[in-house]
N, C-alpha and C. Protein backbone atom coordinates (compact mmCIF):
# COMPACT_ATOMS: atom_id res chain seq x y z
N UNK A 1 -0.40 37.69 100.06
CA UNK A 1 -1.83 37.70 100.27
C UNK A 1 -2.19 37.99 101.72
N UNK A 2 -1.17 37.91 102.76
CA UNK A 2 -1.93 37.42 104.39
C UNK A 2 -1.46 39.47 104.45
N UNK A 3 -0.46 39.80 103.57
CA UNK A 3 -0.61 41.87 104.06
C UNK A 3 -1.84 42.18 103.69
N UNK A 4 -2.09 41.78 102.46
CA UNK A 4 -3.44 42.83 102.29
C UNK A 4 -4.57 42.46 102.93
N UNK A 5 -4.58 40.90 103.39
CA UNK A 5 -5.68 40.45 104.31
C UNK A 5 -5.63 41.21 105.78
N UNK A 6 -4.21 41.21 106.12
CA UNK A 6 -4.07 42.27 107.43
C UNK A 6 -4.72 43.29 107.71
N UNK A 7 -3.83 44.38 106.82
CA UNK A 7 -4.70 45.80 106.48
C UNK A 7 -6.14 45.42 106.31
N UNK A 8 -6.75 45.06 105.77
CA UNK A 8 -8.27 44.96 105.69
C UNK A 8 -8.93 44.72 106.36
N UNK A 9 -8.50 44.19 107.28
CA UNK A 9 -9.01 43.51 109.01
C UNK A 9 -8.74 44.74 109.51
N UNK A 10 -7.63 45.83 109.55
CA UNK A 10 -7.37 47.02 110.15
C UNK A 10 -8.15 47.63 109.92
N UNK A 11 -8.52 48.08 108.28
CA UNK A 11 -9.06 49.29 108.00
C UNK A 11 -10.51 49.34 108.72
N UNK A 12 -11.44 47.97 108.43
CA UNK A 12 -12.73 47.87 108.44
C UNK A 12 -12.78 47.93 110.00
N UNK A 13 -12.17 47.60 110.83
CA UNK A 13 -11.80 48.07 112.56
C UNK A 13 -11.67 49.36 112.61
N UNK A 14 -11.21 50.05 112.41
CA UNK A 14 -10.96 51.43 112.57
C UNK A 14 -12.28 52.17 112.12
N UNK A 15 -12.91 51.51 110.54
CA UNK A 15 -14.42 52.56 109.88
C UNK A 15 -15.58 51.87 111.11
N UNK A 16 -15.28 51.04 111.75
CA UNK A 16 -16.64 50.33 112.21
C UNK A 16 -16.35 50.86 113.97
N UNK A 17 -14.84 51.09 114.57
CA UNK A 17 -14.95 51.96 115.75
C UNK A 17 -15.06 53.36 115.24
N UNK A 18 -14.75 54.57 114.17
CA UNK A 18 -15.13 55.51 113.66
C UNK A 18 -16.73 56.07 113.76
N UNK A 19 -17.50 54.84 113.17
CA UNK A 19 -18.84 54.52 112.77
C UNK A 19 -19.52 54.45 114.34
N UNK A 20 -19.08 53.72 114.95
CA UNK A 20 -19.73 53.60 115.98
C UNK A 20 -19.57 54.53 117.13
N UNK A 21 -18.24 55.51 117.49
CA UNK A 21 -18.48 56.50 118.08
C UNK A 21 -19.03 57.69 117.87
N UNK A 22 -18.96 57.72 115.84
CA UNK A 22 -19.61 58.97 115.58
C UNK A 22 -21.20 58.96 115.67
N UNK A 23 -21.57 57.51 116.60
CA UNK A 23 -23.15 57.59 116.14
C UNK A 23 -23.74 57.94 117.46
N UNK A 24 -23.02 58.30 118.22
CA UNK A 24 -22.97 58.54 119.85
C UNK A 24 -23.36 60.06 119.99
N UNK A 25 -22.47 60.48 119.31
CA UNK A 25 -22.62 62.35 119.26
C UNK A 25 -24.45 62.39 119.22
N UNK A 26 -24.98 62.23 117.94
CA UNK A 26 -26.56 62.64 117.84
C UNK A 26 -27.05 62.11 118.96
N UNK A 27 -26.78 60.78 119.16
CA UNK A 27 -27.93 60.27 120.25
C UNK A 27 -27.64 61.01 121.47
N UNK A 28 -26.93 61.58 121.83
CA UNK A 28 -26.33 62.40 123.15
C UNK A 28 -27.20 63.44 122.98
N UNK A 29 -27.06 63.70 121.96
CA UNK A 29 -27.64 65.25 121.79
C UNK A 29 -29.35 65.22 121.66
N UNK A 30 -29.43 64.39 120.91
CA UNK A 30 -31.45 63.83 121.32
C UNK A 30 -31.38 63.75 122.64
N UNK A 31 -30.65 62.70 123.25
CA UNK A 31 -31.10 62.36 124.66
C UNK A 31 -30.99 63.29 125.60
N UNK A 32 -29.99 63.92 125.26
CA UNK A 32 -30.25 65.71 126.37
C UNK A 32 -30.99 66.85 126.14
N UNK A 33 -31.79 66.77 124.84
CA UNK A 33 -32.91 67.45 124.72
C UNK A 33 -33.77 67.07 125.11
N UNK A 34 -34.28 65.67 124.77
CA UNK A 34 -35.29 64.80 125.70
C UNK A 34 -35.21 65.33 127.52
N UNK A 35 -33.88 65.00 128.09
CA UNK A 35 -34.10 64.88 129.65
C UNK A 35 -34.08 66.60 129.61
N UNK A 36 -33.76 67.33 129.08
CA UNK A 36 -34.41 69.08 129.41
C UNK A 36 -32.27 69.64 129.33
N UNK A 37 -31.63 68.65 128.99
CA UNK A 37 -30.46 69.33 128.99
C UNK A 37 -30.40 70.91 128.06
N UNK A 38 -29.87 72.42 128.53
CA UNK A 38 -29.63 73.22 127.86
C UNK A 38 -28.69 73.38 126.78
N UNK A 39 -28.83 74.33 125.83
CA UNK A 39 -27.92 74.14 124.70
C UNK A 39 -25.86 74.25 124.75
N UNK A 40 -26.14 75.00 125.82
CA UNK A 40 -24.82 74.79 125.96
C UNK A 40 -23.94 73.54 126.59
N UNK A 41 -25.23 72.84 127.49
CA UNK A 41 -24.61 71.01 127.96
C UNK A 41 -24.34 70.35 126.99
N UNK A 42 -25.44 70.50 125.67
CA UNK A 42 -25.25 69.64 124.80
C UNK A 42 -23.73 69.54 124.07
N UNK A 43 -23.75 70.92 124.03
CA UNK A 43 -22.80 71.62 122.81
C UNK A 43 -21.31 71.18 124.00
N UNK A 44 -21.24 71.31 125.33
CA UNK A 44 -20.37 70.80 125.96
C UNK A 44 -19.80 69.01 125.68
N UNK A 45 -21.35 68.77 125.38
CA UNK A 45 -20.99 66.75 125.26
C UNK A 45 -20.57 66.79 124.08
N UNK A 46 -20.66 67.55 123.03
CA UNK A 46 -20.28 67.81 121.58
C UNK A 46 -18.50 67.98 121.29
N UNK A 47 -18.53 68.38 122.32
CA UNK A 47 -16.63 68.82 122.35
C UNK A 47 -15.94 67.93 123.39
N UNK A 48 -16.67 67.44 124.21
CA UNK A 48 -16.28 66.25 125.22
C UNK A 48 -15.26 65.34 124.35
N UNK A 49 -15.89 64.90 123.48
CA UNK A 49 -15.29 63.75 122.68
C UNK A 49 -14.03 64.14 122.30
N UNK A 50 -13.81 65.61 121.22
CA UNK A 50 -12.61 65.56 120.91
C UNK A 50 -11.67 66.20 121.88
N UNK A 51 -11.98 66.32 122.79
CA UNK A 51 -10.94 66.87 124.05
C UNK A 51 -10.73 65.74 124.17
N UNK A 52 -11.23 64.71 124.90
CA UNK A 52 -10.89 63.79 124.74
C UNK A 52 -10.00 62.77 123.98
N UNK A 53 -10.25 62.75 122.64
CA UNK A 53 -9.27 61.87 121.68
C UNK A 53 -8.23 62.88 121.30
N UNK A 54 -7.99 64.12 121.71
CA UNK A 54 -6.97 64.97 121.81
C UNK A 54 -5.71 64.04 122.67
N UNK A 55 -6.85 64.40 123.94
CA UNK A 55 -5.68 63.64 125.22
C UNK A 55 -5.22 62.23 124.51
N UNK A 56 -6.09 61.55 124.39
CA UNK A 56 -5.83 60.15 124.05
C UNK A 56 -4.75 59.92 122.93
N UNK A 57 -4.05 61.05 121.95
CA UNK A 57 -3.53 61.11 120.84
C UNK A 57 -2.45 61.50 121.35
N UNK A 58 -2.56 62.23 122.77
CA UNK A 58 -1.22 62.22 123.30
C UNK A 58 -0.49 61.23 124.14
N UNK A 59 -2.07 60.78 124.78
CA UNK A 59 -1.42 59.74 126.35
C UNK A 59 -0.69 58.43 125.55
N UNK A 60 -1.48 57.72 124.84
CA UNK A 60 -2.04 56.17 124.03
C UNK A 60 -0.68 56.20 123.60
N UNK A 61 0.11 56.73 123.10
CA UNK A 61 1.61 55.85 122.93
C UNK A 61 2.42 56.11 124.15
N UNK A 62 2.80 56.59 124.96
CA UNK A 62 2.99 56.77 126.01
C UNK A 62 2.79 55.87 126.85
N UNK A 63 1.36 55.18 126.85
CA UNK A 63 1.05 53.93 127.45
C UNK A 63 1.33 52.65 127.58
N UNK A 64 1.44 52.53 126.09
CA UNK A 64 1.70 51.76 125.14
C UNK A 64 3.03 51.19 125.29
N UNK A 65 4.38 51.95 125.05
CA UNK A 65 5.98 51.98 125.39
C UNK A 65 5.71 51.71 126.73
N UNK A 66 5.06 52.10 127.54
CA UNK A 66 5.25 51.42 129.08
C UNK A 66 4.67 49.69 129.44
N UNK A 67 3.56 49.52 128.92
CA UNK A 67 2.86 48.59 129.49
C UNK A 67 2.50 47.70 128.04
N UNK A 68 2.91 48.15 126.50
CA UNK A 68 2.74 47.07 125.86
C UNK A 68 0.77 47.57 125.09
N UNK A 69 1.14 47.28 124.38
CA UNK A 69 -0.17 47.66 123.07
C UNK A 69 -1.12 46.43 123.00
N UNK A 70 -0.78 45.22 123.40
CA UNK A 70 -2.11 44.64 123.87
C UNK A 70 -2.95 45.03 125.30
N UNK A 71 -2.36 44.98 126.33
CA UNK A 71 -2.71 45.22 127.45
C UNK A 71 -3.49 46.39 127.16
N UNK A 72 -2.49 47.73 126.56
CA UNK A 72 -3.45 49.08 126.42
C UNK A 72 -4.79 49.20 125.44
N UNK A 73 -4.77 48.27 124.83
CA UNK A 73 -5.79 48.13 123.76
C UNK A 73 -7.12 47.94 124.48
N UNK A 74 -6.17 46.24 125.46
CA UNK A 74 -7.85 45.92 125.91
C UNK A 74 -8.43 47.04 126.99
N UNK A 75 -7.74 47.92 127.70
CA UNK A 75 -7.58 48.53 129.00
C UNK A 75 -8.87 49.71 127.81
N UNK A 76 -8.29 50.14 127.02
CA UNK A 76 -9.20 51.52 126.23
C UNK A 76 -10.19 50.70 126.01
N UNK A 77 -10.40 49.21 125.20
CA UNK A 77 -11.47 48.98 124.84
C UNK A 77 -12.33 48.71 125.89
N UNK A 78 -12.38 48.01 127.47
CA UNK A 78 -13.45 47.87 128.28
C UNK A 78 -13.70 49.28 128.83
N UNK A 79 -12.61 50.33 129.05
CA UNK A 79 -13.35 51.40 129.37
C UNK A 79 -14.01 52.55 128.35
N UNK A 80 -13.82 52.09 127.26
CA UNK A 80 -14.36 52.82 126.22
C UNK A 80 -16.08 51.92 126.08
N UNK A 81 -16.12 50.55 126.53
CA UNK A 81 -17.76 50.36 126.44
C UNK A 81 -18.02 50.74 127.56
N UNK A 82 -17.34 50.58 128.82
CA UNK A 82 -18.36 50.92 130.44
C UNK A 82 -19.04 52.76 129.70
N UNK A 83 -17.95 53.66 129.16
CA UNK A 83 -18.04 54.77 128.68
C UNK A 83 -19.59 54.52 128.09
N UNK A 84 -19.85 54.15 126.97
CA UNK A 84 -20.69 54.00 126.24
C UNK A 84 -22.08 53.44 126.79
N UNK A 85 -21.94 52.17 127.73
CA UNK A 85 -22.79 51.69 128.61
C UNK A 85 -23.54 52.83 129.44
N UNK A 86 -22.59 53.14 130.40
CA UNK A 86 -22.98 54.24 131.51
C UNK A 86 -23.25 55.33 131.20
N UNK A 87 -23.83 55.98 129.92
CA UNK A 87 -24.79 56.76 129.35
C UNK A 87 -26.09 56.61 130.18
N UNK A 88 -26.80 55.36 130.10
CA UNK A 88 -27.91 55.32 130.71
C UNK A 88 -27.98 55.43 132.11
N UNK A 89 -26.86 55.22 132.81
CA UNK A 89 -26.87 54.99 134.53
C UNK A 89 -27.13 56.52 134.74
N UNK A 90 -26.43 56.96 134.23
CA UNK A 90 -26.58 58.72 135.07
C UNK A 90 -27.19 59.76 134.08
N UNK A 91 -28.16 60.20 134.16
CA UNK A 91 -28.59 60.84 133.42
C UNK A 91 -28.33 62.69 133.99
N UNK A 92 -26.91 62.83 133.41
CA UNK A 92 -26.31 64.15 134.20
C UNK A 92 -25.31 64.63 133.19
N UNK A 93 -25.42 66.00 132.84
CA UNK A 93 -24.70 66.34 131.27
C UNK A 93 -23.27 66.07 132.25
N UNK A 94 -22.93 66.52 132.98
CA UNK A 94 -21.42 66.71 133.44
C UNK A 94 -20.92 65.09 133.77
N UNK A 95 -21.36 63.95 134.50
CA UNK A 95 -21.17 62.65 133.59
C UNK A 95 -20.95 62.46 132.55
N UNK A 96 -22.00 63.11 132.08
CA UNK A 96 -21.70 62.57 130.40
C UNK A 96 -21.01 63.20 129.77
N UNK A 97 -20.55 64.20 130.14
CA UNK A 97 -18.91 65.20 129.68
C UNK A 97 -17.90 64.14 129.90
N UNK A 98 -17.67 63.60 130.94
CA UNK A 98 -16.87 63.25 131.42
C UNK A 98 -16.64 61.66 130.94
N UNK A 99 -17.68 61.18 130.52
CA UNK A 99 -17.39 59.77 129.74
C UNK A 99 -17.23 59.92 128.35
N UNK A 100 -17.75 60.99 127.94
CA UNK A 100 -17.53 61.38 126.58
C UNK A 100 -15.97 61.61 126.37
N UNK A 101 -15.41 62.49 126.89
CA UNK A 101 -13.84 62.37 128.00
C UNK A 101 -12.94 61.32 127.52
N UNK A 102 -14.18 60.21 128.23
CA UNK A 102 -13.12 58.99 128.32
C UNK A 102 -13.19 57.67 127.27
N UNK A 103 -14.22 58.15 126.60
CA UNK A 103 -14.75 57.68 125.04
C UNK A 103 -13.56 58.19 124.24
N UNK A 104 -13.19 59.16 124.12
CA UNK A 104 -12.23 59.81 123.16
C UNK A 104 -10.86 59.54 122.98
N UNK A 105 -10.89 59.76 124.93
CA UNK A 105 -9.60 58.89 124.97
C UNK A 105 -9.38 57.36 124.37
N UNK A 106 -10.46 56.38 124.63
CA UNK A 106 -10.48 55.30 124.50
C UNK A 106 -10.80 55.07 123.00
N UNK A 107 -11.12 55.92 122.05
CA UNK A 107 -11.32 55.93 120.65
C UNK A 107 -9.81 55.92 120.10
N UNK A 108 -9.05 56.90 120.54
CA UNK A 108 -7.78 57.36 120.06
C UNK A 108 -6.81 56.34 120.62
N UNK A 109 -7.00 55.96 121.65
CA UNK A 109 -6.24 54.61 121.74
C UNK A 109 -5.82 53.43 121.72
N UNK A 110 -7.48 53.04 120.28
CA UNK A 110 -7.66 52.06 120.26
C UNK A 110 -7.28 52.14 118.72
C-alpha cells in the first residue's frame, strides 16, 4: 500500500509543477503585450523555457551525482520561485528570457 501511496504523491507533484509552469507561458505573453513587448520578444520568452529545461535535462543529473538530489532539488526549487517571483521586478523581455532560462532549468530538475 505505502508504493502506490508513493507514486501518487509523485505523480500529482510533477501534474501540479507541469500545471503551474505551463500557466506562466500565457501570462508572459499577455504581460508583454500589455508593457508594448514586440512579437518576436514574446515568441523569444516562448522558447526561453524549453531551452531552458533542455539544459536542465542535461545539467540536473550531473548535479545531482555530485552534490546529492536533496540539496539539488531544494537549490532548483528556490531558484525556480525567485524565477517566477522576479517577473514583476524587471519588466524587460531579455530578463525575462533569461529567468524563463532558469525556470526550465529549475522545472527539469525538479
Amino acid at each position: 500500500m505505502r508504493l502506490p501511496l508513493s507514486f501518487a504523491a509523485l505523480f500529482l507533484s510533477v501534474a501540479l509543477l507541469q500545471l503551474s509552469s505551463g500557466g506562466v507561458g500565457p501570462l508572459d505573453a499577455i504581460s508583454g503585450i500589455t508593457l508594448g513587448f514586440t512579437t518576436a520578444e514574446i515568441g523569444l520568452l516562448g522558447s526561453a523555457h524549453f531551452v531552458g529545461f533542455f539544459i536542465g535535462c542535461w545539467w540536473a543529473p550531473r548535479l545531482m551525482g555530485t552534490v546529492g538530489h536533496a540539496r539539488t532539488f531544494s537549490a532548483f526549487t528556490v531558484l525556480g520561485a525567485i524565477g517566477f517571483m522576479a517577473h514583476m521586478i524587471l519588466p524587460d523581455p531579455k530578463a525575462w528570457a533569461v529567468m524563463r532560462i532558469a525556470t526550465g532549468i529549475c522545472v527539469a530538475g525538479c
